[in-house]
C-alpha atoms as a PDB file:
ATOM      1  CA  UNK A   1     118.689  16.362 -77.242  1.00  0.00           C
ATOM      2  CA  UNK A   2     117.887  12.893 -74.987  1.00  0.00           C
ATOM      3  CA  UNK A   3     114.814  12.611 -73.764  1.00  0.00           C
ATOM      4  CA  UNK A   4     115.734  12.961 -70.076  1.00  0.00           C
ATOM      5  CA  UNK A   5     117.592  16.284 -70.670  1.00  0.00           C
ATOM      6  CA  UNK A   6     114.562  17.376 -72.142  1.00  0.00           C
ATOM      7  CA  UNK A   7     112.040  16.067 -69.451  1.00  0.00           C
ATOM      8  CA  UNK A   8     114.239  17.578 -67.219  1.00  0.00           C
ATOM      9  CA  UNK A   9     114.236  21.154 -68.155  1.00  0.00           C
ATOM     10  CA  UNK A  10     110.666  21.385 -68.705  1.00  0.00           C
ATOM     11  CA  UNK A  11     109.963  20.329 -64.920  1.00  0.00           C
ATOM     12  CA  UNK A  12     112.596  22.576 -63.496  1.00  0.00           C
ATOM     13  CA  UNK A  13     111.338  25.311 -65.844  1.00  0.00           C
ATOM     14  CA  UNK A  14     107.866  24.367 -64.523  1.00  0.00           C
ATOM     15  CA  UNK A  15     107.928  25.737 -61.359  1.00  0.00           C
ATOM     16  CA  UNK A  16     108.943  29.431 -62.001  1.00  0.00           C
ATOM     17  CA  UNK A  17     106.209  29.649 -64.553  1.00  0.00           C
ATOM     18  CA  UNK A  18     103.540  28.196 -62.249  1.00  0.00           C
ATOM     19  CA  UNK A  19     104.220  30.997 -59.506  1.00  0.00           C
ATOM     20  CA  UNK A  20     104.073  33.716 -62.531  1.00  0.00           C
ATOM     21  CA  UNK A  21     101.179  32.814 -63.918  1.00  0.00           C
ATOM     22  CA  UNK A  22      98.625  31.110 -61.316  1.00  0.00           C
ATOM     23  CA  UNK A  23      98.394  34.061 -59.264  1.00  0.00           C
ATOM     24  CA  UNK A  24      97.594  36.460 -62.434  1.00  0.00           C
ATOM     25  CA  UNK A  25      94.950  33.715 -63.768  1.00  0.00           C
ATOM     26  CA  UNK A  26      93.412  33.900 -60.246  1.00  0.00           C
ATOM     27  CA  UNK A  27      92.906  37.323 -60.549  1.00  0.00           C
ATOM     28  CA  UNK A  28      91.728  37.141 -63.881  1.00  0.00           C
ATOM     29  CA  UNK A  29      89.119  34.952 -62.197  1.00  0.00           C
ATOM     30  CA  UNK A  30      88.243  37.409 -59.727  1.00  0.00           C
ATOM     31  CA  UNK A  31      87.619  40.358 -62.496  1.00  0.00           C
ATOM     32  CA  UNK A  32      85.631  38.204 -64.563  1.00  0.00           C
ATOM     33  CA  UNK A  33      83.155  37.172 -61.734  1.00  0.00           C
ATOM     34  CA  UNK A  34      80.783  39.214 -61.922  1.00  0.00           C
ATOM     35  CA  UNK A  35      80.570  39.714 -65.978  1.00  0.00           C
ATOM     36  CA  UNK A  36      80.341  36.042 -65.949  1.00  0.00           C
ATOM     37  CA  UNK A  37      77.022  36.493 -63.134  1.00  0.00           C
ATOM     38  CA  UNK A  38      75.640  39.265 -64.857  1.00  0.00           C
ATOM     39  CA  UNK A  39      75.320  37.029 -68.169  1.00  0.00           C
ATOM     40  CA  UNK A  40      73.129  34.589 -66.616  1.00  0.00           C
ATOM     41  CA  UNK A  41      69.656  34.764 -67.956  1.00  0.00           C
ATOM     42  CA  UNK A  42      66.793  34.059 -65.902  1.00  0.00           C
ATOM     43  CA  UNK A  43      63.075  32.929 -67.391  1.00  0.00           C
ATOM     44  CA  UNK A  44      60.059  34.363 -66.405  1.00  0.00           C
ATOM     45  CA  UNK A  45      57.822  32.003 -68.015  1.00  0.00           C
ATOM     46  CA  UNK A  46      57.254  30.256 -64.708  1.00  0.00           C
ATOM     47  CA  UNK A  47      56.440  31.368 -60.945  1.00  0.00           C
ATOM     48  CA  UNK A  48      58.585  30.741 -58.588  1.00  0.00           C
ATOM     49  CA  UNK A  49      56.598  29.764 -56.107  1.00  0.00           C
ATOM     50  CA  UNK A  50      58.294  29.253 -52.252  1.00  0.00           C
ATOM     51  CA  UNK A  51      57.725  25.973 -50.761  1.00  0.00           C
ATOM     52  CA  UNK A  52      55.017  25.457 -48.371  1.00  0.00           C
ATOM     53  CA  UNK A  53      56.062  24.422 -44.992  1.00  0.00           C
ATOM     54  CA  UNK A  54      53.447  24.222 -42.467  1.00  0.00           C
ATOM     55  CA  UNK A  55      53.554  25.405 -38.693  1.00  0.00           C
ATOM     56  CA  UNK A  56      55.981  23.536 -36.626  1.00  0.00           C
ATOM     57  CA  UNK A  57      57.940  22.481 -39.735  1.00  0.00           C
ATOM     58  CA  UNK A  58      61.471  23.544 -40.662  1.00  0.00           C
ATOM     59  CA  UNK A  59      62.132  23.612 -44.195  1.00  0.00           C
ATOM     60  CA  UNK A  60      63.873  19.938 -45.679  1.00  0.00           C
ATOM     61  CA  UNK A  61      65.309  21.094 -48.836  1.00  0.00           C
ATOM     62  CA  UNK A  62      68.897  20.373 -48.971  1.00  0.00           C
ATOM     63  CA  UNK A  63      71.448  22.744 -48.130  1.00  0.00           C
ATOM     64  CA  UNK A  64      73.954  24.245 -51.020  1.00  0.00           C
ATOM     65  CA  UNK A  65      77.469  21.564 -50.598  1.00  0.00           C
ATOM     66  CA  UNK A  66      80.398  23.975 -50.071  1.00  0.00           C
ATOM     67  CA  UNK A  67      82.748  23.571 -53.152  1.00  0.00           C
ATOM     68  CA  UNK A  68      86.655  23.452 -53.044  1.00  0.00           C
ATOM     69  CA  UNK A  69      86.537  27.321 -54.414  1.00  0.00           C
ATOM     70  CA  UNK A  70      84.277  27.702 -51.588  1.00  0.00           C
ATOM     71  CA  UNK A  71      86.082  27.411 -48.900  1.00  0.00           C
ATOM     72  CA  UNK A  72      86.847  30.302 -46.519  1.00  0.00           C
ATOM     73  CA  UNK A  73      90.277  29.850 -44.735  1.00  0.00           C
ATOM     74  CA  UNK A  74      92.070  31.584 -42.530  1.00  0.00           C
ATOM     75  CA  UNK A  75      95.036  31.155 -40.023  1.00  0.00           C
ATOM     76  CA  UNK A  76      92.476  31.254 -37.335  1.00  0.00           C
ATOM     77  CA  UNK A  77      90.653  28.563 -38.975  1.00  0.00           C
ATOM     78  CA  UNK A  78      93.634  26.329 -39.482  1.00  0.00           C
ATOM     79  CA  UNK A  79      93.502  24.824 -35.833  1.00  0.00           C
ATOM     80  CA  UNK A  80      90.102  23.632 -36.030  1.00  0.00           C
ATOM     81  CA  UNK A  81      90.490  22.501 -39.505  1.00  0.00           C
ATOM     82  CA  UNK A  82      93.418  20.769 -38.795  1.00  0.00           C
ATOM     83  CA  UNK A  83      92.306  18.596 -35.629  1.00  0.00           C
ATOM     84  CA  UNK A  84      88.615  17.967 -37.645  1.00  0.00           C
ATOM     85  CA  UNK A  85      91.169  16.581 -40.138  1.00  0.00           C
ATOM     86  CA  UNK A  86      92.979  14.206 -37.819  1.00  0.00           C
ATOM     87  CA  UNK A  87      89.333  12.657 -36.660  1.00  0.00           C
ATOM     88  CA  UNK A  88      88.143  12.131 -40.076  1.00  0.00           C
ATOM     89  CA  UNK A  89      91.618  10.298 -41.021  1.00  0.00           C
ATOM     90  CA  UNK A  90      91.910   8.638 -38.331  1.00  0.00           C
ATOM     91  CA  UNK A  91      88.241   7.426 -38.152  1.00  0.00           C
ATOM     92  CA  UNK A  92      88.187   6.386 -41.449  1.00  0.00           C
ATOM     93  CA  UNK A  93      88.288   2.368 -40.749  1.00  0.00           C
ATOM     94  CA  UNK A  94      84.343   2.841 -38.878  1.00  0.00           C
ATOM     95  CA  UNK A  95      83.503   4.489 -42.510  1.00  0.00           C
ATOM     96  CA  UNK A  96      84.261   0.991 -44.108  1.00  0.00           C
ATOM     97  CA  UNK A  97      82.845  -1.027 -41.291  1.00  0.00           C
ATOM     98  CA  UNK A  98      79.446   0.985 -41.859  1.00  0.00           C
ATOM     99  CA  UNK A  99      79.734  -0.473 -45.796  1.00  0.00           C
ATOM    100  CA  UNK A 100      81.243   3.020 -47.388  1.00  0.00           C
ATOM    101  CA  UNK A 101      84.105   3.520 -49.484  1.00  0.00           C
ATOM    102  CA  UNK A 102      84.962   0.021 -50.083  1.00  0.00           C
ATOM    103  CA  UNK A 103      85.302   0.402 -54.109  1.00  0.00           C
ATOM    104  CA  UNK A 104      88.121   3.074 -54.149  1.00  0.00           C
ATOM    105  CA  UNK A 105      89.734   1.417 -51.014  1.00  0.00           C
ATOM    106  CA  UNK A 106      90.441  -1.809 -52.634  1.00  0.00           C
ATOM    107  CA  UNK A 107      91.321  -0.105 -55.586  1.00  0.00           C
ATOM    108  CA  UNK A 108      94.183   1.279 -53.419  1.00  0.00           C
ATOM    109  CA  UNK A 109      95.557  -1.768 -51.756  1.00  0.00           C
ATOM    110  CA  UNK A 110      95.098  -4.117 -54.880  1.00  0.00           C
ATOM    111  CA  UNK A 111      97.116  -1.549 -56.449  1.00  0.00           C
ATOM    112  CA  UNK A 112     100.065  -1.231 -53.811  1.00  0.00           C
ATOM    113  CA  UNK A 113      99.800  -4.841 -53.242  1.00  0.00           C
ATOM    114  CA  UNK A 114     100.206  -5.638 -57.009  1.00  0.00           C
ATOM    115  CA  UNK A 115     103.222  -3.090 -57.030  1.00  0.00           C
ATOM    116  CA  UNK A 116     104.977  -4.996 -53.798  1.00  0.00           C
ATOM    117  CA  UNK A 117     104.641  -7.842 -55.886  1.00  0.00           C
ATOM    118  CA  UNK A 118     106.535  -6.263 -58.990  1.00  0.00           C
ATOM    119  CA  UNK A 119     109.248  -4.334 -57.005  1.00  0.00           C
ATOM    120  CA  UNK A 120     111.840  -6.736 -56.851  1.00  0.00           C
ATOM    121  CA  UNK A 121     111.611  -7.254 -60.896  1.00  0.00           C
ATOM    122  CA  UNK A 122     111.440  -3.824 -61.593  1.00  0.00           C
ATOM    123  CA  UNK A 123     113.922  -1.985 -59.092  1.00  0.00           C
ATOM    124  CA  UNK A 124     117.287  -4.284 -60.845  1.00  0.00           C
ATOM    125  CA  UNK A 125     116.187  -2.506 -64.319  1.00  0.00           C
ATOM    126  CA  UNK A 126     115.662   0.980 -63.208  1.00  0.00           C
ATOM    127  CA  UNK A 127     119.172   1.167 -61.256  1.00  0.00           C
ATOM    128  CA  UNK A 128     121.356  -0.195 -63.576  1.00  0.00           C
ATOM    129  CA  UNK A 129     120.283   1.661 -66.506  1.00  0.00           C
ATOM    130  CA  UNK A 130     121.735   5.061 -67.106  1.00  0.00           C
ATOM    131  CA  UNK A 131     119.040   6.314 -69.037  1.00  0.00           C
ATOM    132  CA  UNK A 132     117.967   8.472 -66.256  1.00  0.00           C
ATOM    133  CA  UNK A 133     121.509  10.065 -65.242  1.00  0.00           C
ATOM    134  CA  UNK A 134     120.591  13.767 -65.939  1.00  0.00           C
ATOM    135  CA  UNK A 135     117.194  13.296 -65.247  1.00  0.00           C
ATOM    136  CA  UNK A 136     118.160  12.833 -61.947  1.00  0.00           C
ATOM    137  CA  UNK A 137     120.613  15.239 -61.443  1.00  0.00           C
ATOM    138  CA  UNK A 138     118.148  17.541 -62.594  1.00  0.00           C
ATOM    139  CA  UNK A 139     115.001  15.998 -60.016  1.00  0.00           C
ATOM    140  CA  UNK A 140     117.161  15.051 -56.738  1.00  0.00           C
ATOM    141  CA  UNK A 141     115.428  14.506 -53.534  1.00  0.00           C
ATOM    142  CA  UNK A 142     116.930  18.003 -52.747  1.00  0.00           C
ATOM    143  CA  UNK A 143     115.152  20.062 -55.813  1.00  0.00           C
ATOM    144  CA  UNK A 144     112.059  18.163 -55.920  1.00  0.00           C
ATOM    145  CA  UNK A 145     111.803  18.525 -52.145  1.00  0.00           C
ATOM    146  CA  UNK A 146     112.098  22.023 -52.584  1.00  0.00           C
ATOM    147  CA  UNK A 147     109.918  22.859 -55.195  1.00  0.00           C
ATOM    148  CA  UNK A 148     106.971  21.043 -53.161  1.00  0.00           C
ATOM    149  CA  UNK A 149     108.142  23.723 -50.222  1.00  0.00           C
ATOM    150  CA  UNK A 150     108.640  26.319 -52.525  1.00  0.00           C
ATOM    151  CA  UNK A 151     105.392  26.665 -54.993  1.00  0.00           C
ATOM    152  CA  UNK A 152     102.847  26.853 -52.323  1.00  0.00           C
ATOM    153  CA  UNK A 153     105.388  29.105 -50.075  1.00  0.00           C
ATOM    154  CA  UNK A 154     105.892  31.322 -52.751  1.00  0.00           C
ATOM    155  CA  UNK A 155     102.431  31.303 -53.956  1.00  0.00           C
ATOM    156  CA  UNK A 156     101.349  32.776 -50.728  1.00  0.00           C
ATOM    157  CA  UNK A 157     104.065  35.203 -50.175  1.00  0.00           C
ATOM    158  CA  UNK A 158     102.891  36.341 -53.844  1.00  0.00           C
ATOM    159  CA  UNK A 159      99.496  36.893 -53.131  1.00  0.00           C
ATOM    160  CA  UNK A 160     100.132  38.534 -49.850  1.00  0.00           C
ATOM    161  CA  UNK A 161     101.682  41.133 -51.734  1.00  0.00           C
ATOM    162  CA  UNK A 162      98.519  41.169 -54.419  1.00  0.00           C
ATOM    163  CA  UNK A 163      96.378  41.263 -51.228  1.00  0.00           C
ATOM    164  CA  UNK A 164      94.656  38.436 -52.920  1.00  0.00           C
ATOM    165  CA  UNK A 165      92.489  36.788 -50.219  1.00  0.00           C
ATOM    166  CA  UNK A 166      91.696  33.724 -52.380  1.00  0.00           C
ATOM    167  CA  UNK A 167      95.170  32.660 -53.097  1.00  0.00           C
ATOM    168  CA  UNK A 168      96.156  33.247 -49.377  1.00  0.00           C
ATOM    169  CA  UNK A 169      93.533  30.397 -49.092  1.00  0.00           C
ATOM    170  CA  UNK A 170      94.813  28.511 -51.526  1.00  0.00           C
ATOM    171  CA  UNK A 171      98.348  28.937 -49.962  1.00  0.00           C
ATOM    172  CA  UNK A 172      96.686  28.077 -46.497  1.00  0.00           C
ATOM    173  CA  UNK A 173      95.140  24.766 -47.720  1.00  0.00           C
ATOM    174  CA  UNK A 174      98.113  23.190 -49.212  1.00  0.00           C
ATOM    175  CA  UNK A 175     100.173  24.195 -45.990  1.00  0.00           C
ATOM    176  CA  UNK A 176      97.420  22.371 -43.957  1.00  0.00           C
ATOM    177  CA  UNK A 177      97.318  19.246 -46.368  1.00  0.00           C
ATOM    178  CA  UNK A 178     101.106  19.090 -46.255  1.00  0.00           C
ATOM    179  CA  UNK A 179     100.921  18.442 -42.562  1.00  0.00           C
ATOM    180  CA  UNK A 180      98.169  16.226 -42.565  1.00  0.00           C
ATOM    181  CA  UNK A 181     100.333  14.226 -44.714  1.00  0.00           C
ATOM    182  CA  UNK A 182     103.007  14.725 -42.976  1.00  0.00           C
ATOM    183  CA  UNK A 183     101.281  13.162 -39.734  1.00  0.00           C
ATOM    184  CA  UNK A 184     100.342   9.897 -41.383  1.00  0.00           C
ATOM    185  CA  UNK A 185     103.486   9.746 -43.299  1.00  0.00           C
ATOM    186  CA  UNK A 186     105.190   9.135 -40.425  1.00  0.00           C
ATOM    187  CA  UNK A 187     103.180   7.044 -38.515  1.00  0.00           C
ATOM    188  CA  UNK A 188     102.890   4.495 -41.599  1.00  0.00           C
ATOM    189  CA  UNK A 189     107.128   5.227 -42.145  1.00  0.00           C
ATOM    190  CA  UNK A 190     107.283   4.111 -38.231  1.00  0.00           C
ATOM    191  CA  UNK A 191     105.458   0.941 -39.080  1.00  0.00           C
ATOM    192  CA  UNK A 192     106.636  -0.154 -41.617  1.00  0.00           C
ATOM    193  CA  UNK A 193     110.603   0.282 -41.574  1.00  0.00           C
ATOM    194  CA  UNK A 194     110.785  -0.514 -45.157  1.00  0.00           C
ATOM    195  CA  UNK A 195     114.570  -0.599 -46.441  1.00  0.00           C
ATOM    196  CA  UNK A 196     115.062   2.022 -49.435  1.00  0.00           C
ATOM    197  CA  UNK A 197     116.116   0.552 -53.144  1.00  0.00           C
ATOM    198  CA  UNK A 198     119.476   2.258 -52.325  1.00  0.00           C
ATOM    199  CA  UNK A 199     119.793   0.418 -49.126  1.00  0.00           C
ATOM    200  CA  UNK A 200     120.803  -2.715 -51.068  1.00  0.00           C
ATOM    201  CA  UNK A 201     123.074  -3.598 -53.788  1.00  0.00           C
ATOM    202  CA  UNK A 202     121.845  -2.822 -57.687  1.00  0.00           C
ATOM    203  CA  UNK A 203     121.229  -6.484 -58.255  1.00  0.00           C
ATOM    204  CA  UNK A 204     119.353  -6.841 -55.496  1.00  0.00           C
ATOM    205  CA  UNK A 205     118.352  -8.939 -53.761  1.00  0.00           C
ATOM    206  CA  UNK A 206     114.710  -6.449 -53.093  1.00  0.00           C
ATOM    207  CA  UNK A 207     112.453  -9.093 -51.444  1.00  0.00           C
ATOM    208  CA  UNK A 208     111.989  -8.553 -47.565  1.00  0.00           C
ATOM    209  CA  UNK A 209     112.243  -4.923 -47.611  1.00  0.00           C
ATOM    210  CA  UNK A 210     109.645  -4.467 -45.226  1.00  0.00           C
ATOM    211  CA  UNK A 211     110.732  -4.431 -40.891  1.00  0.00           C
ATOM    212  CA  UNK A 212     114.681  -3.844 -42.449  1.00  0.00           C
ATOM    213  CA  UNK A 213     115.235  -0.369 -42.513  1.00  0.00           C
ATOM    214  CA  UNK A 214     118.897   0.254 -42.085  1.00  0.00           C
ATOM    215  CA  UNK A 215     117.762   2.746 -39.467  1.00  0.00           C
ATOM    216  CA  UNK A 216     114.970   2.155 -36.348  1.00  0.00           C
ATOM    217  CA  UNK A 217     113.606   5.699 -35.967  1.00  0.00           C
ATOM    218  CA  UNK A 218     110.460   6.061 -33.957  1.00  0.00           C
ATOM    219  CA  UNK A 219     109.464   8.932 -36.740  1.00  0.00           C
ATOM    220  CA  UNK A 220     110.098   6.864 -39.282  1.00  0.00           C
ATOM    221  CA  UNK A 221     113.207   8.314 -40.701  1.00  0.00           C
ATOM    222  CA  UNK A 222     114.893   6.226 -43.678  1.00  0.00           C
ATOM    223  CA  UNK A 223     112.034   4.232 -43.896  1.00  0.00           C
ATOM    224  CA  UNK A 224     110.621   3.554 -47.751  1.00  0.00           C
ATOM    225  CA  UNK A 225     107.269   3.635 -47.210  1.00  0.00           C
ATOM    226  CA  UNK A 226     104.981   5.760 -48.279  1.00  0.00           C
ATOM    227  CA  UNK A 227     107.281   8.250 -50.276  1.00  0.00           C
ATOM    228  CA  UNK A 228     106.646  11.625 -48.513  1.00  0.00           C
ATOM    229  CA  UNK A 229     107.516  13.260 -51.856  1.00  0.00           C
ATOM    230  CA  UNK A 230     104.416  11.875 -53.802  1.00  0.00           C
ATOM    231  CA  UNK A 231     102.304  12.384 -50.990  1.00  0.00           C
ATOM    232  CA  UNK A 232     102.616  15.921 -50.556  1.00  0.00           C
ATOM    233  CA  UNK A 233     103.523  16.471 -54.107  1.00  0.00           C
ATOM    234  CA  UNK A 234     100.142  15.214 -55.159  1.00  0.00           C
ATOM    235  CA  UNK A 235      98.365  16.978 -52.137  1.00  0.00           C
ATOM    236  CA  UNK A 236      99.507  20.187 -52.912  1.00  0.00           C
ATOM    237  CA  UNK A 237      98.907  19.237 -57.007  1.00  0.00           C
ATOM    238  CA  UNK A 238      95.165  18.452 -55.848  1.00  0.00           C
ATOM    239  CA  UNK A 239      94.257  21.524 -53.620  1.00  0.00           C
ATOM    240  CA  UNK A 240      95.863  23.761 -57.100  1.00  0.00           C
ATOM    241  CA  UNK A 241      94.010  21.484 -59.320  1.00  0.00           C
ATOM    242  CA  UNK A 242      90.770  21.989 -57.451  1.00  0.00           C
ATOM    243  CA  UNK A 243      91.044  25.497 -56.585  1.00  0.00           C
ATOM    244  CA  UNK A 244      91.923  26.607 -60.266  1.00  0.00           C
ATOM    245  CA  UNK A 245      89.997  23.796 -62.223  1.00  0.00           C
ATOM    246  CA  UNK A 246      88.052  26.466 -64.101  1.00  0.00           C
ATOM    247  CA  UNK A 247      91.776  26.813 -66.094  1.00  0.00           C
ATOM    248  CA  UNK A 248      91.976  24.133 -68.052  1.00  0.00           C
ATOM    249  CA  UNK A 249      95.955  23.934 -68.284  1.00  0.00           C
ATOM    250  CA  UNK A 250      96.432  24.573 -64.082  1.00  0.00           C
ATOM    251  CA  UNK A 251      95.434  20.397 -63.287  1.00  0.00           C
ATOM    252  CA  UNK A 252      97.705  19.492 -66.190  1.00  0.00           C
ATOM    253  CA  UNK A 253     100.587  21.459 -64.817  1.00  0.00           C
ATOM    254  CA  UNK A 254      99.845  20.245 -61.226  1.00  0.00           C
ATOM    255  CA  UNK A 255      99.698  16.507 -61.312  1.00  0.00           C
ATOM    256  CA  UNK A 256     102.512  16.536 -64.290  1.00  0.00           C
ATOM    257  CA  UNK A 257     104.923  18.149 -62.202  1.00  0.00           C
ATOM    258  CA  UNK A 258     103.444  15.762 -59.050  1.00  0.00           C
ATOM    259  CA  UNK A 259     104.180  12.807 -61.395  1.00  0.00           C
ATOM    260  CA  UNK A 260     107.832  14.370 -62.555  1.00  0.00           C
ATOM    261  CA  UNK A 261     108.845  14.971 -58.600  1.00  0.00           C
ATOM    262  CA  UNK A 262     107.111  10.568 -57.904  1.00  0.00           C
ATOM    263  CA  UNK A 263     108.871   9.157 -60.678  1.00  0.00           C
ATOM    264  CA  UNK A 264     112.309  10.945 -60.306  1.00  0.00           C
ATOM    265  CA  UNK A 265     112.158   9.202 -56.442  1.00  0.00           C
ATOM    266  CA  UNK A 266     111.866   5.806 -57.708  1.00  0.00           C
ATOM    267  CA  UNK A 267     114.943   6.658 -60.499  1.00  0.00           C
ATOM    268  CA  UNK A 268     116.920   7.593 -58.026  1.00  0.00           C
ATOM    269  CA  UNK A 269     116.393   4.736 -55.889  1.00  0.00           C
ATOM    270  CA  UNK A 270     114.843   6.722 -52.766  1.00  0.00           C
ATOM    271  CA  UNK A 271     111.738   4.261 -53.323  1.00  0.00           C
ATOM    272  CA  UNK A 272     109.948   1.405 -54.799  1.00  0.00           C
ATOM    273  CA  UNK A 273     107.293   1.981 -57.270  1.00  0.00           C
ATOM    274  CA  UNK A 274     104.616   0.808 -54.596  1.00  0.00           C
ATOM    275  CA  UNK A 275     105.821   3.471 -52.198  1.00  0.00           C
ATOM    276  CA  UNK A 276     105.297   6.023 -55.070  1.00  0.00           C
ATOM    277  CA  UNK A 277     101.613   5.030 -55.739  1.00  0.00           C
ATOM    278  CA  UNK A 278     100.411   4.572 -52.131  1.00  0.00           C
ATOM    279  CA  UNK A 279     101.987   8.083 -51.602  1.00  0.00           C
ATOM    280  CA  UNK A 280     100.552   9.801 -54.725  1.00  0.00           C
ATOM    281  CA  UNK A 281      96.971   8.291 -53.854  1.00  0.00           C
ATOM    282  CA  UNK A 282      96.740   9.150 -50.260  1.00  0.00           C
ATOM    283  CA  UNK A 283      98.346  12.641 -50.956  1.00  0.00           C
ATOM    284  CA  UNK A 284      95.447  12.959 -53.418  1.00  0.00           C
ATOM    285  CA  UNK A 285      92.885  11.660 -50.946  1.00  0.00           C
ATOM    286  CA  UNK A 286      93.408  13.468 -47.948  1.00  0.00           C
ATOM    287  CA  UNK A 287      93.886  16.852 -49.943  1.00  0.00           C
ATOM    288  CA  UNK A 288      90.460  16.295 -51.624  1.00  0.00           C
ATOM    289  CA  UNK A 289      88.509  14.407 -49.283  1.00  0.00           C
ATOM    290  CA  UNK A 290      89.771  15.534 -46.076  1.00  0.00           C
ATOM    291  CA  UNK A 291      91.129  19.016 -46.759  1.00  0.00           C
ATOM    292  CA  UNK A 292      89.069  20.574 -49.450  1.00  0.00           C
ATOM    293  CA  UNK A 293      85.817  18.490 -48.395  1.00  0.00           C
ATOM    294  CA  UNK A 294      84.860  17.367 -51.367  1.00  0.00           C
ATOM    295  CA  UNK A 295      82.731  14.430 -51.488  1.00  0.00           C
ATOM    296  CA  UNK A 296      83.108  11.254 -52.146  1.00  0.00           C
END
């Protein structure tokens, strides 16, 4: 069997398993709670002795940092979360004038920048080989954009059903980190009017992508880049990876099936390898950092 049948099968067959089993590994989570706090052994060879805090004083010891499993969301919530999301996004450039986050930022742009570079060599060989035919038959933008929609979707609608409040979270979080992404997707898509890999012949030429977009949507529409599918793919990948990280195999699944649905759009030609990686690494961003809260 080729290697691209093969790859393939095991993505599409990916998906169905992941909305079987998550939800029943959740639960097992939830029944094992409290053996697992009940185990925990305590030492009474030392007081525990309060701290002192005099009149006038309120108590400095740090306050317990909310954890991704932590979080308690609800479609009331989502409003507020979602707007507090905007700000922090959007606000992010007085974080690095302040001196933060400057490591992992440059990290980002060296990276797209270095892919940019390598585009125009790389694109020719991926679209003329045929290595890749059934592979993308099998990952079109239509079933890889649907299985994005479709896990978290049906995740929720599952654990409706179980009345399982944790995994409505879960289902609520990726929902909300889908449309954050969605929001800067198509700002950056506005900006940049990149023209797609399939928007010019196989040979090429690639160079001067950037500004000429076939199409001059105001939302962005045909434009290259980011790739919307990496973005959310590895947003919702992040918020299951997080959620569930106490099963070993659930970030595996996630961010393989993420990297399936990113690689199959630059096979295809929908987008240049840069658009793939600044996609996958602010989907992963603003689903950790922004969504789930976790700190840098």
């Amino acid at each position: 069997m080729k290697i691209d049948i093969l790859f393939a099968r095991i993505a599409v067959l990916a998906i169905p398993l992941a909305l079987v089993v998550a939800p029943k590994a959740a639960s097992a989570q939830e029944l094992l709670a409290p053996v697992a706090d009940s185990a925990k052994t305590y030492s009474f060879d030392e007081p525990i002795a309060a701290p002192y805090v005099s009149a006038g004083e309120s108590s400095s010891l740090p306050k317990p940092q909310t954890s991704a499993e932590d979080l308690d969301v609800t479609w009331r919530k989502l409003p507020h979360r979602f707007l507090e999301d905007q700000k922090n996004m959007w606000l992010f450039p007085l974080k690095l004038a302040e001196g933060k986050h400057w490591l992992p930022t440059l990290l980002i742009v060296g990276g797209t920048a270095g892919f940019i570079v390598a585009d125009p060599h790389i694109m020719p060989h991926v679209r003329e080989t045929d290595s890749f035919h059934t592979f993308n038959r099998y990952m079109s933008s239509t079933v890889s954009g649907a299985a994005i929609a479709v896990i978290p979707v049906g995740f929720y609608a599952i654990s409706l059903l179980r009345h399982n409040t944790y995994d409505q979270g879960t289902g609520l979080l990726t929902g909300e980190a889908v449309l954050d992404d969605t929001i800067l997707m198509i700002v950056m898509k506005a900006a940049s009017r990149r023209a797609r890999p399939s928007d010019r012949p196989i040979q090429g030429p690639y160079n001067d992508t950037f500004y000429n977009s076939p199409t001059n949507s105001p939302f962005g529409k045909g434009s290259s880049f980011p790739s919307g599918h990496a973005m959310m793919g590895f947003s919702v990948a992040t918020v299951f990876a997080e959620r569930y990280k106490q099963h070993r195999w659930v970030p595996y699944v996630a961010y393989g099936l993420a990297s399936v649905i990113s690689f199959a759009r630059v096979t295809t030609g929908a987008h240049f390898p840069s658009d793939v990686f600044i996609g996958a690494t602010l989907g992963f961003a603003i689903a950790k950092f922004d969504v789930l809260r976790v700190r840098f």
